[in-house]
C-alpha atoms as a PDB file:
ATOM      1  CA  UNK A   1       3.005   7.782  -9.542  1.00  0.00           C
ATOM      2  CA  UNK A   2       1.901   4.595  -7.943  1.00  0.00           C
ATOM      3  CA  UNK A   3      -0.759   4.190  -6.025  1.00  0.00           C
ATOM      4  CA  UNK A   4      -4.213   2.069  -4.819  1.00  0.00           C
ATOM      5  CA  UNK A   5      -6.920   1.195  -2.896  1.00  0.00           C
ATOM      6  CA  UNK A   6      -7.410  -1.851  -1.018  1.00  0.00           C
ATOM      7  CA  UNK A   7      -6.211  -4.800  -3.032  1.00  0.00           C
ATOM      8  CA  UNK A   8      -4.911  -2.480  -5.387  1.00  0.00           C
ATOM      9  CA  UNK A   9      -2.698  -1.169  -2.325  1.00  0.00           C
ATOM     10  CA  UNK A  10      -1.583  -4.429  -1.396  1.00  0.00           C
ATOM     11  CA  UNK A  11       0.218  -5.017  -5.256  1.00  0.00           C
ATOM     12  CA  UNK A  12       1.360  -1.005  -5.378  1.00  0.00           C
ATOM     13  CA  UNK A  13       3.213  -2.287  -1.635  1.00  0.00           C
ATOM     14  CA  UNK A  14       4.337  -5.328  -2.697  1.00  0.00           C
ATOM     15  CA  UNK A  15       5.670  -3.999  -6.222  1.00  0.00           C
ATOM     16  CA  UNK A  16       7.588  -1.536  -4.468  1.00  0.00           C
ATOM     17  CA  UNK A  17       9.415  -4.297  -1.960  1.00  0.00           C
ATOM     18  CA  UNK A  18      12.858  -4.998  -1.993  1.00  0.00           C
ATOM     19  CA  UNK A  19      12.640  -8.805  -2.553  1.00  0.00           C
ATOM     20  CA  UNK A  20       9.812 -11.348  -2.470  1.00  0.00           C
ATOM     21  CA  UNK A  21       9.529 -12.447   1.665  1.00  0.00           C
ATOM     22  CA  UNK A  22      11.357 -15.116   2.566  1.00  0.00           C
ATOM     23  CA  UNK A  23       9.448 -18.297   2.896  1.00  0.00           C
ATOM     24  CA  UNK A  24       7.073 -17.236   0.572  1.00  0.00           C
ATOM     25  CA  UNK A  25       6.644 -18.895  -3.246  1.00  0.00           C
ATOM     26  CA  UNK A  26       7.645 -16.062  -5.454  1.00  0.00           C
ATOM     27  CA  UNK A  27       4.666 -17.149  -7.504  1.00  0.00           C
ATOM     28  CA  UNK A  28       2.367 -16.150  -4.248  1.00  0.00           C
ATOM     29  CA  UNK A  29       2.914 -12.385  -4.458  1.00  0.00           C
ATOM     30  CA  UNK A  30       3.698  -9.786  -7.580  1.00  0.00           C
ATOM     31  CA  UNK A  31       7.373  -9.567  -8.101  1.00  0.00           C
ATOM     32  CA  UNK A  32       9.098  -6.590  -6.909  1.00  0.00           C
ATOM     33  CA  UNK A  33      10.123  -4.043  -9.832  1.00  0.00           C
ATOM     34  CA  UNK A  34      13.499  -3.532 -10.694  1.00  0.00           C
ATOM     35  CA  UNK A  35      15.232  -1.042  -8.627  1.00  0.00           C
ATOM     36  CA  UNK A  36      16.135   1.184 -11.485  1.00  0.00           C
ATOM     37  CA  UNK A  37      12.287   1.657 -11.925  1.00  0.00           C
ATOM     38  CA  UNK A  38      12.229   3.760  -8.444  1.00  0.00           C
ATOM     39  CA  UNK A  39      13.766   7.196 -10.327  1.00  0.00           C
ATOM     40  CA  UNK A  40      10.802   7.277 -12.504  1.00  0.00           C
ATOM     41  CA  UNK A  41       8.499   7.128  -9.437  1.00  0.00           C
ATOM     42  CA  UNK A  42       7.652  10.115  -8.015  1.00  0.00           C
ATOM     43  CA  UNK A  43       5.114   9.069  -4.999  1.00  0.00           C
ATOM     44  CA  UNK A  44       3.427   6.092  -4.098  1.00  0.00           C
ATOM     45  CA  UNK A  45       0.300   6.904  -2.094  1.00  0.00           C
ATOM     46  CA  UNK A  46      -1.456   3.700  -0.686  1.00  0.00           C
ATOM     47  CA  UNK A  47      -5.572   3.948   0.656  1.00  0.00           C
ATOM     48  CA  UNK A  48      -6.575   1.265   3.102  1.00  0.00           C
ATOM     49  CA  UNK A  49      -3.981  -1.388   2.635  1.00  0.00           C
ATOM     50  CA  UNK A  50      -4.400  -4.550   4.497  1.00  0.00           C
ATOM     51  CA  UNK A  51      -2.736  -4.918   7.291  1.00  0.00           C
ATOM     52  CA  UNK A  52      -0.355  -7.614   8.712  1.00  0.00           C
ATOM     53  CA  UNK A  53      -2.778  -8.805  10.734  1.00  0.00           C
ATOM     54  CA  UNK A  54      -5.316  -9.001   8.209  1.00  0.00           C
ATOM     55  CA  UNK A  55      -3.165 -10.351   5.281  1.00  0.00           C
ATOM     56  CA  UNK A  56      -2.167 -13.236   7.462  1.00  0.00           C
ATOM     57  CA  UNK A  57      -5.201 -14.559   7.949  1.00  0.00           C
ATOM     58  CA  UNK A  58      -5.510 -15.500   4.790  1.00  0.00           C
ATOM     59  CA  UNK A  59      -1.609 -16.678   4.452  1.00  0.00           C
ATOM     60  CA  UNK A  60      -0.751 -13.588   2.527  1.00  0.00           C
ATOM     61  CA  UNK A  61       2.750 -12.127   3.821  1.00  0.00           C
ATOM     62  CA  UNK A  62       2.548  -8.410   5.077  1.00  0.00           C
ATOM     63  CA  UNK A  63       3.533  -5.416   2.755  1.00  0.00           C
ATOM     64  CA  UNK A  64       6.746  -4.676   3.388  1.00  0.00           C
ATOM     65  CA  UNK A  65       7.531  -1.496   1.340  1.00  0.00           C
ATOM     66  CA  UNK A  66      11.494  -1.081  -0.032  1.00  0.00           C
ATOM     67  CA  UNK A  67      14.155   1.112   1.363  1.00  0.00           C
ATOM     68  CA  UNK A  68      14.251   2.904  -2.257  1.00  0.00           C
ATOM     69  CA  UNK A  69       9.822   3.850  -2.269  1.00  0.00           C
ATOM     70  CA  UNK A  70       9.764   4.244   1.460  1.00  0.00           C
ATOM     71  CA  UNK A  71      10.604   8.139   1.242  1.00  0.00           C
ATOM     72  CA  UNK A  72       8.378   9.018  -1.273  1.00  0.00           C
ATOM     73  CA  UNK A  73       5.204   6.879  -0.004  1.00  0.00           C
ATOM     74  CA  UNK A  74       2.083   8.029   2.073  1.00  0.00           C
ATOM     75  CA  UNK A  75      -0.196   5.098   3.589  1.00  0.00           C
ATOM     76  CA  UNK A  76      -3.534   6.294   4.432  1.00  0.00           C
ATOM     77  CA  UNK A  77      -6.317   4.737   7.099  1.00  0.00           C
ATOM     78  CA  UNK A  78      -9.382   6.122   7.481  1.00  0.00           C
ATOM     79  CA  UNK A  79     -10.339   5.839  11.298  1.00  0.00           C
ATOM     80  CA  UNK A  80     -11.908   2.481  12.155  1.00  0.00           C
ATOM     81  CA  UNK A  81     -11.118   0.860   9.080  1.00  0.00           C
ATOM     82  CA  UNK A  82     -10.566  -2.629   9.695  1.00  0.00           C
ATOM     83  CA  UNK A  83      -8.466  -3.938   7.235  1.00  0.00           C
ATOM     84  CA  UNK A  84      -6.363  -1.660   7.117  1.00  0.00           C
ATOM     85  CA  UNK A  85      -5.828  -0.884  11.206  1.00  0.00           C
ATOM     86  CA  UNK A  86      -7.550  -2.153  14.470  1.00  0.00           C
ATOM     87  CA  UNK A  87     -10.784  -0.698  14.153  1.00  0.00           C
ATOM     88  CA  UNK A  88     -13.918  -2.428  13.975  1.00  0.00           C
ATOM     89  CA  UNK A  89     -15.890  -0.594  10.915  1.00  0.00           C
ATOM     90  CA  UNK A  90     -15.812  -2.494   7.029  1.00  0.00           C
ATOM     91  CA  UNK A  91     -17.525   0.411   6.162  1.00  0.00           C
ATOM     92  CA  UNK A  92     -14.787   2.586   7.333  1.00  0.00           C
ATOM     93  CA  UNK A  93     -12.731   0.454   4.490  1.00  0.00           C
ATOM     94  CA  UNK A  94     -14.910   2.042   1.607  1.00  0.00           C
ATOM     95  CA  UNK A  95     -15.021   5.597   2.647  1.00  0.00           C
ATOM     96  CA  UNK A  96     -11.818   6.615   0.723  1.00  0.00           C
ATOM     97  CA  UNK A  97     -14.067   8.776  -1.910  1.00  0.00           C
ATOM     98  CA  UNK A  98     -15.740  10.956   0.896  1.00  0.00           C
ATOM     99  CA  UNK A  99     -13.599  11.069   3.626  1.00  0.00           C
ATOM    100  CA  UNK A 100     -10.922  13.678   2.222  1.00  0.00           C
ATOM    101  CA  UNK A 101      -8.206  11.153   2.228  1.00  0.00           C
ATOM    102  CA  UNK A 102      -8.409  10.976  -1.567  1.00  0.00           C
ATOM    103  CA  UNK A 103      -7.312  14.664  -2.263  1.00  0.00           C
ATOM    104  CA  UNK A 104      -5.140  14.631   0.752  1.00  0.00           C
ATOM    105  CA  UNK A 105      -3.176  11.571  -1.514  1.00  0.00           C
ATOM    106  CA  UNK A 106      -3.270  13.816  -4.719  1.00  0.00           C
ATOM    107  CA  UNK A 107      -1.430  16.772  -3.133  1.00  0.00           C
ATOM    108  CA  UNK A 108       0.834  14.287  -1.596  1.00  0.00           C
ATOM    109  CA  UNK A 109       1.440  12.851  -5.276  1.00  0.00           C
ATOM    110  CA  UNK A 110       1.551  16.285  -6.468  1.00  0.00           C
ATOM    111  CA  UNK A 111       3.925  17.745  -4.089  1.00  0.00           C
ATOM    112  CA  UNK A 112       6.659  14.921  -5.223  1.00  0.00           C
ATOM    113  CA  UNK A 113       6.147  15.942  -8.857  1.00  0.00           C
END
């Protein structure tokens, strides 16, 4: 199982790419695992990552999660979050732990076990 919140999203979806962006320093971004690694990963659930939009403000390249993690991974947004989606709430962003999204990523993980 793979999985994170925020930031921790961002490396969990850029771990899981394919190949490092093209254009992009490989140094700039965690290398993607092997692809032998994806058998031994059962579910990759993935709270609040940033968005395209909101990674390229700050020159980041978006998440781009590989053909190999794609089926087995659930990407949550709360409502309003906005770093994550178009909403217009940072406190939507740290609502993870109360909003029900955290269990509802646990029986996801769960049901892939």
């Amino acid at each position: 199982m793979l999985g994170g919140y925020s930031q921790g999203a961002a490396v969990a979806g850029y771990v899981t790419s394919a190949v490092v962006p093209p254009a992009v320093p490989v140094q700039a971004v965690p290398a993607p695992m092997a692809p032998e690694v994806a058998n031994h990963v059962a579910a990759v659930t993935l709270f609040g990552a940033p968005s395209a939009q909101f990674l390229g403000q700050y020159g980041a390249p978006p998440i781009a999660i590989g053909p190999l993690y794609q089926p087995k991974t659930l990407q949550l947004c709360a409502d309003g979050d906005s770093i994550c989606g178009d909403g217009n709430s940072p406190v939507a962003h740290g609502l993870y732990a109360v909003n029900g999204m955290v269990g509802q990523g646990a029986n996801f993980a769960a049901s892939r076990l």
